[in-house]
Protein backbone atom coordinates (compact mmCIF):
# COMPACT_ATOMS: atom_id res chain seq x y z
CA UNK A 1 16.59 6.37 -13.10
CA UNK A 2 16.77 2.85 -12.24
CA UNK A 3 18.95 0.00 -14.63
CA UNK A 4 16.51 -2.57 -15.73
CA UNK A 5 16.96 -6.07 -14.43
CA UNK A 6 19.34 -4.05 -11.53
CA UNK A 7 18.97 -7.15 -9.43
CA UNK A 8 21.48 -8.82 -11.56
CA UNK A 9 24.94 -9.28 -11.17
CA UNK A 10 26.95 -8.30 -14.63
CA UNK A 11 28.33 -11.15 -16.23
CA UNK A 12 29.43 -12.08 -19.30
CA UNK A 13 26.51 -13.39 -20.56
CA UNK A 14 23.88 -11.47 -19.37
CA UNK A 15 25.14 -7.24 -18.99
CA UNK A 16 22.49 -5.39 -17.74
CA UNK A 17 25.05 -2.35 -17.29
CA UNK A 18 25.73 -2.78 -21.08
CA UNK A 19 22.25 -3.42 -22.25
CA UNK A 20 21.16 0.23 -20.33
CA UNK A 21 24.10 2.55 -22.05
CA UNK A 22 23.28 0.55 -25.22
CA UNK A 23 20.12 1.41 -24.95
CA UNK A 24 19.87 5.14 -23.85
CA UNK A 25 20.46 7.87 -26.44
CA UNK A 26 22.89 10.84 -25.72
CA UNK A 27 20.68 13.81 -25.69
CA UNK A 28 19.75 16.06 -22.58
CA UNK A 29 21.87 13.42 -20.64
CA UNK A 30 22.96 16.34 -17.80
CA UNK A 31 19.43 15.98 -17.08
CA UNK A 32 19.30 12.42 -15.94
CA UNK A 33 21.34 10.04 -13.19
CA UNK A 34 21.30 6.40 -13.00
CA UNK A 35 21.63 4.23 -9.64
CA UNK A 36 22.66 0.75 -9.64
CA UNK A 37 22.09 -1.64 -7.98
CA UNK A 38 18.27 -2.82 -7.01
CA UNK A 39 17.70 -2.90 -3.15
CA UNK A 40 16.33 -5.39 -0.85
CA UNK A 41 13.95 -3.48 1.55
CA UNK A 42 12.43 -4.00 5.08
CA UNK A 43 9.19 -4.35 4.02
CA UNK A 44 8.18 -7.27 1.96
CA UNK A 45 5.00 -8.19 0.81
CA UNK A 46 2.40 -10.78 3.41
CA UNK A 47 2.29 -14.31 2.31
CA UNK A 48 -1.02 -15.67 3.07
CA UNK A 49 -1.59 -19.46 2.09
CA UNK A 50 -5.12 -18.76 0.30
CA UNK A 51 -3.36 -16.16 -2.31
CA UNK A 52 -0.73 -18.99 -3.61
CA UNK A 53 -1.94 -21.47 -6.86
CA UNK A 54 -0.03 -25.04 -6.48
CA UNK A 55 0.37 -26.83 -10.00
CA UNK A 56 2.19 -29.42 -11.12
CA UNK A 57 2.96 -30.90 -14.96
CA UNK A 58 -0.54 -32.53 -16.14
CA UNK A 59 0.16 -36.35 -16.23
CA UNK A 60 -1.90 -36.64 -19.58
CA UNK A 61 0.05 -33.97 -21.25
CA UNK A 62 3.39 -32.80 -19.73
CA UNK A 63 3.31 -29.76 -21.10
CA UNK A 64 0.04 -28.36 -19.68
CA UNK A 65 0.05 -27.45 -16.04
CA UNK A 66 -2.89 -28.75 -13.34
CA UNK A 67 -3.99 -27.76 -9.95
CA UNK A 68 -2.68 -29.74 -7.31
CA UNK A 69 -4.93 -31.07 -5.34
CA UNK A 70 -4.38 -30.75 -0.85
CA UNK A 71 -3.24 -34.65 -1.28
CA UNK A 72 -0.71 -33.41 -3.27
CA UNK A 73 0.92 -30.76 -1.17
CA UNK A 74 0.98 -33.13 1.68
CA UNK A 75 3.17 -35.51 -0.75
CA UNK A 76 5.67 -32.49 -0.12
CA UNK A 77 6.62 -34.07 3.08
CA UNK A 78 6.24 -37.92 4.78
CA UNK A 79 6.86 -36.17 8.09
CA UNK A 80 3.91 -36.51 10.26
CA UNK A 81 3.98 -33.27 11.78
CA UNK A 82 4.64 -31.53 8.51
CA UNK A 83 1.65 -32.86 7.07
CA UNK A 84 -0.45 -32.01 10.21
CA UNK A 85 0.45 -28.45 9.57
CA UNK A 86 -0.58 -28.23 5.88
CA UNK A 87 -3.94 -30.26 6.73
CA UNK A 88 -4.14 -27.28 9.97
CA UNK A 89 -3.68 -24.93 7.20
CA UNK A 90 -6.49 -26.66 4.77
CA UNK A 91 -8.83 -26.73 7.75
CA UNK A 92 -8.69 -23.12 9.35
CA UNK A 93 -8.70 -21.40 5.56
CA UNK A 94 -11.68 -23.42 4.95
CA UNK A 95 -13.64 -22.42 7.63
CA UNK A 96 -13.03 -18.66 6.87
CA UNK A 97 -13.82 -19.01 4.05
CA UNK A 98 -16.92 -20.28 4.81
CA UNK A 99 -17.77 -17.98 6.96
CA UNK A 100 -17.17 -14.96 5.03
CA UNK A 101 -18.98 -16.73 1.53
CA UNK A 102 -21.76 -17.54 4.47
CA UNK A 103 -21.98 -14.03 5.22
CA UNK A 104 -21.61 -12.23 1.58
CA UNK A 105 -24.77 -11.92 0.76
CA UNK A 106 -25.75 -9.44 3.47
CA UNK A 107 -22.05 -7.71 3.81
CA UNK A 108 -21.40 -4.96 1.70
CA UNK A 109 -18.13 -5.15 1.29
CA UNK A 110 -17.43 -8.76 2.42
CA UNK A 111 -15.63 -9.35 5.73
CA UNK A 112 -11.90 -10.05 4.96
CA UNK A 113 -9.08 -9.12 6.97
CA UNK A 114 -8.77 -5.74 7.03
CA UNK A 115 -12.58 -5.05 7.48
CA UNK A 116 -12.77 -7.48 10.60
CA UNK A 117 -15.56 -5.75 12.20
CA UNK A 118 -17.94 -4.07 10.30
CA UNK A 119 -21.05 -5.88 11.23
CA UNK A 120 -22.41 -3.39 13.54
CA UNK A 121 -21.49 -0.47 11.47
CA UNK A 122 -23.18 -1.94 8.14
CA UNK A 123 -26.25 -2.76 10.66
CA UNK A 124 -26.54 0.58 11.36
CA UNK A 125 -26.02 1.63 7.59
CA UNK A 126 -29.28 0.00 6.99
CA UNK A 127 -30.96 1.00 9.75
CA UNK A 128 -30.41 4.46 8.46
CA UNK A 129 -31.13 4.05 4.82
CA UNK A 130 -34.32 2.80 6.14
CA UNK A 131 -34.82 6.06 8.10
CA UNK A 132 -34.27 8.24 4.76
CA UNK A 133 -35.99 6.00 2.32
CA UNK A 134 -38.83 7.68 0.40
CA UNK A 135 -41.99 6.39 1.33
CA UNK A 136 -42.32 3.97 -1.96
CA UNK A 137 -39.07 2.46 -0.84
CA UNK A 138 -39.32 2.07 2.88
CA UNK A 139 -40.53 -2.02 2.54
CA UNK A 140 -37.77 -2.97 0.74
CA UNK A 141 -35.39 -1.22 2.92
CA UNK A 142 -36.92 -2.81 6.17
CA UNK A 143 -36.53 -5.90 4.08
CA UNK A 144 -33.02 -5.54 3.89
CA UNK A 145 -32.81 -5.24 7.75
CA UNK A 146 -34.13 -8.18 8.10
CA UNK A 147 -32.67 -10.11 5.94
CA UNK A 148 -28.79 -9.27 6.80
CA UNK A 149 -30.03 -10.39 10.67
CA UNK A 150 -31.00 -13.38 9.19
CA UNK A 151 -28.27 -14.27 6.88
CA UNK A 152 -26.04 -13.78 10.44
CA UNK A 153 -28.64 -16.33 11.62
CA UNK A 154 -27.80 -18.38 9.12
CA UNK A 155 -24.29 -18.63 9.01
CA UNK A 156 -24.47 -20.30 12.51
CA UNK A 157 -25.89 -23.59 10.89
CA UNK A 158 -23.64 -23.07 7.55
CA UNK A 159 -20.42 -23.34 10.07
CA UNK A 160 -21.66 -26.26 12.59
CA UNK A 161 -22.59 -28.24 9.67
CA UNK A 162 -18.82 -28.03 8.57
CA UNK A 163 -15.50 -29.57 9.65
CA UNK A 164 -14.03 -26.78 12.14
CA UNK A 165 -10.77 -25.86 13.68
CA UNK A 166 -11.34 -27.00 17.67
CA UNK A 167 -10.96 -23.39 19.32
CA UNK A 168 -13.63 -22.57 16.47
CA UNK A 169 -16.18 -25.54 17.18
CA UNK A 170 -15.58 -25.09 20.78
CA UNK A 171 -17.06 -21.82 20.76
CA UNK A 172 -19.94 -22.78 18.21
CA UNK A 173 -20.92 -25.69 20.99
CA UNK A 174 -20.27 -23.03 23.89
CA UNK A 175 -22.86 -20.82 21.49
CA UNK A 176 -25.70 -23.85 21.15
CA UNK A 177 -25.66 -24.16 24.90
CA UNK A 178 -26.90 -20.73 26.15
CA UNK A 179 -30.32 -20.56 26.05
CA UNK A 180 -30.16 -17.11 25.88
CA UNK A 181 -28.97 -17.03 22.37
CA UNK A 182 -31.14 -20.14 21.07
CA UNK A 183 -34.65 -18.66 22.50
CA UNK A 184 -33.17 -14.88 20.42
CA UNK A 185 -33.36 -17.49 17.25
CA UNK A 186 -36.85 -18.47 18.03
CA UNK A 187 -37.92 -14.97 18.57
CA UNK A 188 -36.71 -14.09 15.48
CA UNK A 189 -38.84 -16.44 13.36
CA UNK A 190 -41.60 -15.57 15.40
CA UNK A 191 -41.07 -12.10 14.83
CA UNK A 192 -40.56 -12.46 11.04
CA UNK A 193 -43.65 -14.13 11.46
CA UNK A 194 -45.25 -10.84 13.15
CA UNK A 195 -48.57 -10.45 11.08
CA UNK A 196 -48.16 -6.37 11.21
CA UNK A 197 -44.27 -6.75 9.76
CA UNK A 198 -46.19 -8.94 6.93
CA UNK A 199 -48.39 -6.59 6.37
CA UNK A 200 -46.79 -3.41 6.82
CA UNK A 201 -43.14 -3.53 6.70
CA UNK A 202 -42.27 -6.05 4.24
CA UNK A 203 -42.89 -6.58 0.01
CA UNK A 204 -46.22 -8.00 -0.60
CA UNK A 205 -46.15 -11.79 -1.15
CA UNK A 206 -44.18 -12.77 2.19
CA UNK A 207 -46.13 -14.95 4.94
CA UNK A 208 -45.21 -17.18 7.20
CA UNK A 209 -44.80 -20.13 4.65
CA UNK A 210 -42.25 -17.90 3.05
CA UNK A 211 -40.49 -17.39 6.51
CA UNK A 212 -40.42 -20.90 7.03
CA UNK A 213 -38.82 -21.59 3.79
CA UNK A 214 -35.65 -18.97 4.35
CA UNK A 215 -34.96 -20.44 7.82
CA UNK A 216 -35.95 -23.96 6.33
CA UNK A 217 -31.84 -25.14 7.10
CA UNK A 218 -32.74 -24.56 10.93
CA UNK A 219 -35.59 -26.78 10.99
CA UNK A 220 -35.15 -29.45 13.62
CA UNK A 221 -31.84 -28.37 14.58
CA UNK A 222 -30.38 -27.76 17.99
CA UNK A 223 -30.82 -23.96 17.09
CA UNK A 224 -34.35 -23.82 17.02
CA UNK A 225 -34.55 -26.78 20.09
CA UNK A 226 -35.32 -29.15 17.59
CA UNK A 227 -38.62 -28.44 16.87
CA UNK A 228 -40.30 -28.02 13.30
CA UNK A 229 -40.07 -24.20 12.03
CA UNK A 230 -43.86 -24.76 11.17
CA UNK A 231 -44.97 -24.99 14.99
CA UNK A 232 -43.07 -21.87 16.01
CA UNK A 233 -46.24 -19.18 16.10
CA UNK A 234 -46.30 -15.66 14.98
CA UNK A 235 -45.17 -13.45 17.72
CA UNK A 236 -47.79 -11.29 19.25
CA UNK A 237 -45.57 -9.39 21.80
CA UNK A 238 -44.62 -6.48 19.31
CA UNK A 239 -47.00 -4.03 17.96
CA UNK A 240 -45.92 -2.64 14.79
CA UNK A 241 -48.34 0.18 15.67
CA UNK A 242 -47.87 1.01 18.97
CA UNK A 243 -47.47 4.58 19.83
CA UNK A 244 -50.02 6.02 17.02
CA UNK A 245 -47.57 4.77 14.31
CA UNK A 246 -49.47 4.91 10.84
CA UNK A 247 -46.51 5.56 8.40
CA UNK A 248 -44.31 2.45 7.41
CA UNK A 249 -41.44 4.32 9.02
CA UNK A 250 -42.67 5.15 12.16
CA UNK A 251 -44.00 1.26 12.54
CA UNK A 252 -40.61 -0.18 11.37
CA UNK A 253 -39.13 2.08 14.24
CA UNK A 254 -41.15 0.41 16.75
CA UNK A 255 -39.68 -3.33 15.57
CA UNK A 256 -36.49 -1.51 16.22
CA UNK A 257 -36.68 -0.36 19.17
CA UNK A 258 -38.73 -3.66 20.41
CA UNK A 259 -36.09 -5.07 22.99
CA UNK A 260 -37.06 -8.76 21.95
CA UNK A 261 -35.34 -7.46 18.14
CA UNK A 262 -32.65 -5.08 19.72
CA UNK A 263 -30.92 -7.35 22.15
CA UNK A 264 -31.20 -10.43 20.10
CA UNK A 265 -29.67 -8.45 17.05
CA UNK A 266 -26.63 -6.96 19.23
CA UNK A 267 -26.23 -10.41 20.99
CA UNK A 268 -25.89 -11.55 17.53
CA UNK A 269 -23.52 -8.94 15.78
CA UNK A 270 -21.27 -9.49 18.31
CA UNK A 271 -21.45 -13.55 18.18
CA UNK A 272 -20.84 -13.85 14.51
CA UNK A 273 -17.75 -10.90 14.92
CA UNK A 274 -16.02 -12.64 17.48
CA UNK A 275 -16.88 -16.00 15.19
CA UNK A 276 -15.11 -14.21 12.15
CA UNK A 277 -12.42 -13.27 14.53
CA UNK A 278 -11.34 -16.51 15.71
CA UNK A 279 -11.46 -17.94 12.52
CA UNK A 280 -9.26 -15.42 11.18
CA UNK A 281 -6.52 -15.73 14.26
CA UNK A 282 -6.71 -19.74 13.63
CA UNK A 283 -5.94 -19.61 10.00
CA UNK A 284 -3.13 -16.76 10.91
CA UNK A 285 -1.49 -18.96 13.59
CA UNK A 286 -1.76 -22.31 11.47
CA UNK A 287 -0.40 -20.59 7.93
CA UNK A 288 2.36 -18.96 10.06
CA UNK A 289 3.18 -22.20 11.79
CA UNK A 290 3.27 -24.27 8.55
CA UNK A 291 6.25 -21.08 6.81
CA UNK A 292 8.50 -21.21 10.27
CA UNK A 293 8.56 -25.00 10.55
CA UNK A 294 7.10 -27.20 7.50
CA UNK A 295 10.78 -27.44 5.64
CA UNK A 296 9.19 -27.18 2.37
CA UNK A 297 7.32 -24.13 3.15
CA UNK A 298 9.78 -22.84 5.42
CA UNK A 299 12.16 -22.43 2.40
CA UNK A 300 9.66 -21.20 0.14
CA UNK A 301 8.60 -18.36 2.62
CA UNK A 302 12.12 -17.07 2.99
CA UNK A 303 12.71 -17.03 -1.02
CA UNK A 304 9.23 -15.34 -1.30
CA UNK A 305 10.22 -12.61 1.54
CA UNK A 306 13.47 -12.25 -0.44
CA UNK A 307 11.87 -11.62 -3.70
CA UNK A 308 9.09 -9.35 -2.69
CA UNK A 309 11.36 -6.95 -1.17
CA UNK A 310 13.15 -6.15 -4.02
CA UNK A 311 12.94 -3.13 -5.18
CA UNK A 312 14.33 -0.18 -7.81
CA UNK A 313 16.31 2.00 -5.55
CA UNK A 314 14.49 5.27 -7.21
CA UNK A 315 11.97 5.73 -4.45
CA UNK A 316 14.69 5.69 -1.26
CA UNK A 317 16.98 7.87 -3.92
CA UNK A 318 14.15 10.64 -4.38
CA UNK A 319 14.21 10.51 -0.15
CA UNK A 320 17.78 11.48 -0.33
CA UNK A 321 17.35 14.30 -2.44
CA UNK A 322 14.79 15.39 -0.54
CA UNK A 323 16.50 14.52 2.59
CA UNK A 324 20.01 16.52 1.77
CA UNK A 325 18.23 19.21 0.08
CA UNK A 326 15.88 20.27 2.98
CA UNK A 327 18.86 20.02 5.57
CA UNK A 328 22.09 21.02 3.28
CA UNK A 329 20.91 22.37 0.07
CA UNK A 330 20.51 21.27 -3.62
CA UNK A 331 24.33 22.08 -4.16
CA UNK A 332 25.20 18.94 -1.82
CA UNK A 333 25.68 16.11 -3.60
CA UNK A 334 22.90 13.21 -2.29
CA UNK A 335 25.65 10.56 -1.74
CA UNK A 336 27.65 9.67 1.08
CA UNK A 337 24.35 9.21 2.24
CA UNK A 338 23.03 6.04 3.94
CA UNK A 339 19.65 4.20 2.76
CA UNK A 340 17.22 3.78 5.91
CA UNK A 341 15.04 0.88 6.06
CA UNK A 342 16.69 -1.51 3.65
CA UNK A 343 18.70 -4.55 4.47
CA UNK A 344 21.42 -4.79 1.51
CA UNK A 345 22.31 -3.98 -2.27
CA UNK A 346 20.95 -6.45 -4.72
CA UNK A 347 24.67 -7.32 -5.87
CA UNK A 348 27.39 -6.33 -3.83
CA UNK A 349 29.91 -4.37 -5.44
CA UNK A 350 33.57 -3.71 -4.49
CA UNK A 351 35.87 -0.43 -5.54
CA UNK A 352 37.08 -2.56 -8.84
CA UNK A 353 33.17 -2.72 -9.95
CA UNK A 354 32.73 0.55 -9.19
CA UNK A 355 35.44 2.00 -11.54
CA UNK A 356 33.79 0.89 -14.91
CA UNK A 357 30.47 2.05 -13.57
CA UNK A 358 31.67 5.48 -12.25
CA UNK A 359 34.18 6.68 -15.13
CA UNK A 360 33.41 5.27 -18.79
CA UNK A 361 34.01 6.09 -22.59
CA UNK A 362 30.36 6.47 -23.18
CA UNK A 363 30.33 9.28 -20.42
CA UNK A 364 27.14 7.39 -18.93
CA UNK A 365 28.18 6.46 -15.45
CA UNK A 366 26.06 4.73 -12.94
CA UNK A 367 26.14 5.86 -9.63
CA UNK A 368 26.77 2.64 -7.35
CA UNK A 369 24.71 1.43 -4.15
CA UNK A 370 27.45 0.03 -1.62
CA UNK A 371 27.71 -1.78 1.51
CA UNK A 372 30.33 -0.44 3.84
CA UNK A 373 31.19 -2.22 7.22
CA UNK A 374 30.13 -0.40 9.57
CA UNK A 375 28.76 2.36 7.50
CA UNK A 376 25.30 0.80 6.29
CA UNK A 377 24.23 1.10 3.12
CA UNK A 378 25.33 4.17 1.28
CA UNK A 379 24.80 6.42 -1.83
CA UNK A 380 28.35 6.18 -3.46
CA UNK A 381 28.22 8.22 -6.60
CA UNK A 382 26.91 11.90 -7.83
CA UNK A 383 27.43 11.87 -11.26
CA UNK A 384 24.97 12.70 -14.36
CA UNK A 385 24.77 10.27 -17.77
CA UNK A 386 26.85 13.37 -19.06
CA UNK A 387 30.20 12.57 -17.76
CA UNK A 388 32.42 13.46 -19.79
CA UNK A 389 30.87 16.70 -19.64
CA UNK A 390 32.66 18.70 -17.21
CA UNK A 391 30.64 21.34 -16.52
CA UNK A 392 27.41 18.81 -16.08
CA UNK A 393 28.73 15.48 -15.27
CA UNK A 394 27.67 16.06 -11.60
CA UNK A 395 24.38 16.33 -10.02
CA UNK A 396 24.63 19.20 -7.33
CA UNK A 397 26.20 21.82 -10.11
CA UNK A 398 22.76 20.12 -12.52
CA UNK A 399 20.41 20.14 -9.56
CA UNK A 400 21.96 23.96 -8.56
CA UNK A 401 21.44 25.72 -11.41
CA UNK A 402 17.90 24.01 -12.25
CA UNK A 403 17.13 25.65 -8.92
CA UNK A 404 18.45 28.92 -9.52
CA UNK A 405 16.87 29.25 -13.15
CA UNK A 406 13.52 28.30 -11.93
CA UNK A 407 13.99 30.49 -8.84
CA UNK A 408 15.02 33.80 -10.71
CA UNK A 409 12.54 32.87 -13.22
CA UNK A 410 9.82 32.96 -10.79
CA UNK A 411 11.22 36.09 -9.17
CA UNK A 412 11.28 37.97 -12.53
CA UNK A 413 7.97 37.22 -13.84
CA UNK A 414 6.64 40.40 -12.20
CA UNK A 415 8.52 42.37 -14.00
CA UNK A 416 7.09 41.57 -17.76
CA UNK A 417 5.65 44.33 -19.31
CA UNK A 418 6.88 46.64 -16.81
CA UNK A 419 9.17 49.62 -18.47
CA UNK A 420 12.08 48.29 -19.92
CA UNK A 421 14.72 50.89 -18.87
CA UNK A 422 17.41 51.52 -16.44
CA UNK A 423 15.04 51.62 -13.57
CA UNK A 424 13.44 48.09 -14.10
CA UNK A 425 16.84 46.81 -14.86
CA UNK A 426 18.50 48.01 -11.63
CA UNK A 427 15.75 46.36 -9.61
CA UNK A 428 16.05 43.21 -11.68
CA UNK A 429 19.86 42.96 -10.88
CA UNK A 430 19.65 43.95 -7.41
CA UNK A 431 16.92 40.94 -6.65
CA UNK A 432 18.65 38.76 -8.63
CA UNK A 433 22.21 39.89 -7.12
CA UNK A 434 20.61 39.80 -3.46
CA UNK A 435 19.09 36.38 -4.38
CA UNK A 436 22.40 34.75 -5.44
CA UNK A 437 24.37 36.30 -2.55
CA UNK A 438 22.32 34.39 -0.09
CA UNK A 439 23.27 31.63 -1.99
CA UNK A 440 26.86 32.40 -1.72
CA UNK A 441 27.05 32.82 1.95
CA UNK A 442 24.82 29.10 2.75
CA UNK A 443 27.90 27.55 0.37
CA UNK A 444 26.21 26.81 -2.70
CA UNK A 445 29.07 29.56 -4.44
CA UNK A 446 32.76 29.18 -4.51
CA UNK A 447 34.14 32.40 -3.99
CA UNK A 448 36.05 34.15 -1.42
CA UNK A 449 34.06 37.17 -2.05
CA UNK A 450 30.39 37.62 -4.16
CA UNK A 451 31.78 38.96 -7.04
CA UNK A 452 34.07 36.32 -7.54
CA UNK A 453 30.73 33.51 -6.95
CA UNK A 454 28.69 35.36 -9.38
CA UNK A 455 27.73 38.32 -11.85
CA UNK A 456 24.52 39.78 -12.97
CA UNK A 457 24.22 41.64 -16.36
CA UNK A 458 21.45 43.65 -17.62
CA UNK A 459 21.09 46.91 -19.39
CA UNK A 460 21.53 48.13 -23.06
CA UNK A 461 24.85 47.96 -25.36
CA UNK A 462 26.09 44.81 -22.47
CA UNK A 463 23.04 42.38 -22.58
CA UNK A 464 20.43 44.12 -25.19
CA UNK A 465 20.67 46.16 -28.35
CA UNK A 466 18.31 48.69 -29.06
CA UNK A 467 16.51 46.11 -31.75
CA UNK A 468 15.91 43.96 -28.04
CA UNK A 469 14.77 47.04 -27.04
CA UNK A 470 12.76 47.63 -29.93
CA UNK A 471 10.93 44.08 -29.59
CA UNK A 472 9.82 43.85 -26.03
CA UNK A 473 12.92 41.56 -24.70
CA UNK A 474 14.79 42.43 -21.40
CA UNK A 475 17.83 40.04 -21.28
CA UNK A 476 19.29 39.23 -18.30
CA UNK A 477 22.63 37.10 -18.05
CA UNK A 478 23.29 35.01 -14.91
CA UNK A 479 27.20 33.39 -14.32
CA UNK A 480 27.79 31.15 -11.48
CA UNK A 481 30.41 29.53 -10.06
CA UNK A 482 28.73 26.59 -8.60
CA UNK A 483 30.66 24.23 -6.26
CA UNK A 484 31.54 21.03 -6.85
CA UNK A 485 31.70 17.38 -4.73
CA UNK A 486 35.11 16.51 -3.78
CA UNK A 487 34.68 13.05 -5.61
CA UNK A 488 38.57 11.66 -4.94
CA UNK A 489 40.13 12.66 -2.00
CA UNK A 490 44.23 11.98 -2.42
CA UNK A 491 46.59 12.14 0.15
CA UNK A 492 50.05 12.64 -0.43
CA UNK A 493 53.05 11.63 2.05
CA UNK A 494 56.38 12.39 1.77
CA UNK A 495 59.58 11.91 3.96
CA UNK A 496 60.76 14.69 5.86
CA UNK A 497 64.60 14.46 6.70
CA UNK A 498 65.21 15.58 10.42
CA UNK A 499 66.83 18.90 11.03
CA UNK A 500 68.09 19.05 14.33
């Protein structure tokens, strides 16, 4: 178990060592061990600027909190190039954002981070829905195809309209030179345009005025070489029923395979990707320039790192247990063990702490997370809550003969219903013997020999009476003499007068 509020240091004031034992009742406490204290781990959480809320104290009422606005955040600091950082910072989150609110409607999910290039793979996602639509549902599943290409389209204008990062607008006025890419724009209006896709492949209702409208922000722009969407002309190139098509299906296919659509479409996937992609590494570079040298920030990103790695030392304890167990054995005690991957104890503790933790009236000790020079960060403690018990108060003799119940339970559930006479009993014993021998000889038994580890007793007039008998029970009882942890190793020296 972990103490609540472990992070803290005991004090006077504020006990959180007191406050647990207070707190927990004294039943079934062989069953349970506490570790103390909290840990500070490797792995702390990302800080990304666009997940943090600024507010200050709301001038009109000081006790209500507002959003502070970028002006205010660049009051932080009256160092030029601190405040160039945090407007970097405004600038390159801004234009992701854009990009990926420009590209939501046709995304499923959105682009973020950690789906940074899923354009082709949702393309094709359509494509194939299209393929297995049912007849009644192949329009509006063309439709869809059509539309995420455009909303792509789109998001060109949405981004050169805006304020951008210079490696970003760089490569947007790189992007409105090639007339490669800008005549794939045109053909795509045209093709929308395509009086078979009207009349074939798309909801009734859409014409070319309709077209015009959805690509009405591209109208007179460099994108379309400046020309008014109205005097673009339907294309004529691609025959929606080429081949013998007749289904809705098989015509859609042939706009899909048309290389004027294909090549335009990858040429375009690929664009907006490596787009999304730059806009992402600018915002990356700029937030993690403003936490390594903007002083405000700076400090703020080291007390966040701090905090977020903080953690109840439960889930590196269960990796001990699971750690000494699978190379020593349940009967070793899981301390003297040290903690990969963390960097420190929450509170540092020396052997004076340790002694009301360890050994205390209330029996409930805390097993203690130390720092040892040169050691790392170690396990220092094996007890149970129950210790003032001493034939529970530590966790190897609890954690052995949990093992060894469950185990020779296990083993003797076969044996229920069978005959319950000397025959079933000296198979019982002999598994149950044989089992616990093999115990013996990997350590888990003190004894120099097996009868002096263990016993086994079954059979009738030294377990059962003949009432047992008489009711269907077949007792078996199981003595152990389960090893214990050295806990306090003391050396004695003495003089030794010379003889000769």
């Amino acid at each position: 178990m972990d103490v609540r509020a472990g992070f803290l240091k005991a004090t006077v004031a504020n006990d959180p060592i007191a406050v647990f034992r207070d707190n927990i009742g004294t039943e079934n406490l062989k069953y349970g061990a506490v570790y103390y204290p909290w840990l500070f781990s490797i792995y702390a959480q990302t800080l990304s600027f666009g997940s943090l809320a600024f507010k200050k104290p709301d001038p009109n009422n000081a006790a209500n909190l507002v959003a502070m606005l970028p002006a205010d955040l660049e009051a932080l600091s009256t160092v030029p190039a601190e405040i160039a950082l945090l407007q970097g910072v405004n600038k390159t989150s801004s234009n992701a954002t854009l990009l990926t609110n420009a590209l939501a409607a046709a995304t499923t999910p959105p682009l973020t981070g950690d789906t940074i290039s899923p354009l082709k793979a949702q393309f094709d996602q359509l494509t194939a829905t299209f393929l297995n639509a049912t007849p009644n549902a192949t329009r509006d599943q063309f439709a869809a195809i059509l539309k995420f290409v455009r909303t792509l389209t789109l998001a060109l204008q949405t981004l050169d309209a805006a304020t951008l990062a210079d490696s970003l607008r760089a490569s947007l006025d790189a992007l409105k030179t090639d007339a490669t890419f800008m005549g794939g724009i045109v053909s795509l209006i045209q093709i929308e345009k395509n009086a078979g896709i009207l009349a074939d492949l798309v909801p009734a209702g859409r014409d070319a005025a309709v077209v015009e409208t959805d690509y009405a922000s591209l109208n007179n722009t460099v994108w379309v070489g400046n020309v008014a969407l109205s005097t673009l002309t339907a294309d004529a190139t691609i025959n929606t029923g080429a081949n013998g098509a007749t289904t809705i299906k098989a015509k859609g296919i042939n706009v899909l395979n048309a290389d004027l659509f294909a090549l335009y479409v990858q040429r375009l996937i690929n664009t907006v990707d490596n787009l999304f992609k730059s806009a992402l590494m600018n915002k990356d570079i700029a937030e993690q320039q403003l936490f390594t040298q903007h002083s405000w920030f700076k400090g703020f990103a080291a007390r966040f790192a701090r905090e977020t790695a903080l953690v109840p030392p439960s889930g590196a304890i269960a990796g001990v247990y699971a750690s000494v167990d699978r190379t020593r054995g349940v009967w070793k005690a899981p301390a003297n063990v040290s903690l990969n991957a963390v960097i420190g104890p929450a509170v540092k503790l020396e052997d004076r702490d340790q002694e009301s933790l360890n050994i205390h009236a209330t029996g409930k000790s805390i097993n203690v997370i130390r720092a040892f020079t040169g050691k790392g960060i170690m396990i220092w403690g094996a007890r149970t809550l129950a210790g003032n018990d001493n034939e529970w108060k530590y966790i190897p003799v609890r954690r052995f003969f949990t093992f060894a119940e469950e185990s020779i339970k296990k083993a003797t559930e076969p044996f229920v219903f069978e005959p319950n006479d000397a025959n079933t009993w000296i198979r019982v014993k002999a598994m149950v013997e044989n089992f616990l021998t093999l115990q013996w000889r990997a350590g888990a038994l003190a004894g120099a020999k097996p009868e002096q580890a263990f016993y086994v007793k079954i059979g009738l007039n030294e377990t059962m009476t003949e009432l047992d008998i008489l009711e269907g029970r077949m007792i078996v009882e199981v003595g152990m003499a389960a090893v214990r942890p050295a806990e306090f190793i003391i050396l004695r020296f003495s003089h030794l007068m010379q003889e000769s």
